[in-house]
C-alpha atoms as a PDB file:
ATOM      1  CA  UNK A   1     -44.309 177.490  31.479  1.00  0.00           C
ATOM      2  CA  UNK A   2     -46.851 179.708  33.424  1.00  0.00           C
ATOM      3  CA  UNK A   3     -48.052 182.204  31.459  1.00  0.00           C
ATOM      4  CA  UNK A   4     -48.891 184.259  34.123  1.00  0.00           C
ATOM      5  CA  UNK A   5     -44.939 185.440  34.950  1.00  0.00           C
ATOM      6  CA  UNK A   6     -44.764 186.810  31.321  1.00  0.00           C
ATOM      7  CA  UNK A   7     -46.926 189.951  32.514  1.00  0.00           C
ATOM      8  CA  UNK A   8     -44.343 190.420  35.820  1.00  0.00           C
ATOM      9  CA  UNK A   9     -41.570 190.344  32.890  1.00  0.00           C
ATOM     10  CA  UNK A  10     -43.336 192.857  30.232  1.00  0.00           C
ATOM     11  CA  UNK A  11     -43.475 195.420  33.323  1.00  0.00           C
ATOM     12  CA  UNK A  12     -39.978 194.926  34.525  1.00  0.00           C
ATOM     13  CA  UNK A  13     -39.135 195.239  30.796  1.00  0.00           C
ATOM     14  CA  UNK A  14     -41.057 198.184  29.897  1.00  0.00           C
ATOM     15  CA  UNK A  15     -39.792 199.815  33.457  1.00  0.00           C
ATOM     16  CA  UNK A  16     -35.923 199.567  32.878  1.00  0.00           C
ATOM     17  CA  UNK A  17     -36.371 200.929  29.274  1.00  0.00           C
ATOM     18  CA  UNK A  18     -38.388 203.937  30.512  1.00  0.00           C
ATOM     19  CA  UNK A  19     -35.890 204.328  33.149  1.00  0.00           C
ATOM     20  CA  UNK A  20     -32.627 204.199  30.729  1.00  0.00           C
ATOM     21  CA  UNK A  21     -34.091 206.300  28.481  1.00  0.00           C
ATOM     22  CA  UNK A  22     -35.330 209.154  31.232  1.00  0.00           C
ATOM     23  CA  UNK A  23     -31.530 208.685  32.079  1.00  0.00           C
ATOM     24  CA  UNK A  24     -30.694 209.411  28.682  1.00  0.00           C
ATOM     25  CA  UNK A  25     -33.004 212.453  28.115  1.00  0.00           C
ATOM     26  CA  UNK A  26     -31.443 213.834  31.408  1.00  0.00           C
ATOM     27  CA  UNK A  27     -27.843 213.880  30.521  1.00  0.00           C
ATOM     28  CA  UNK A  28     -27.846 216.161  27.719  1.00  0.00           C
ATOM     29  CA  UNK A  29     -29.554 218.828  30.640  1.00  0.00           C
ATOM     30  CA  UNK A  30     -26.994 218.137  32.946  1.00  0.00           C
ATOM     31  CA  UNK A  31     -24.035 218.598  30.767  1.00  0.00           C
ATOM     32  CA  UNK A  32     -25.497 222.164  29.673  1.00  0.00           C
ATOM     33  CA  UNK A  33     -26.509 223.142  32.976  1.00  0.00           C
ATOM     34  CA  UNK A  34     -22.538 222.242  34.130  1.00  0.00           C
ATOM     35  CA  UNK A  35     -20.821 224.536  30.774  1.00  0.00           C
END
């Protein structure tokens, strides 16, 4: 297998777990900021 996709992967990894857990950090704001 090419070696050189695993890279492509670790980044599109890494990005959706830094995105899911901004997403979590934000909802704790959110539901403060509505009560």
């Amino acid at each position: 297998r090419d070696i050189q996709s695993w890279p492509g992967v670790a980044r599109t990894e890494t990005q959706i777990i830094l995105s899911s857990y901004k997403l979590v950090q934000n909802i704790p704001v959110l539901t403060e900021t509505k009560s």
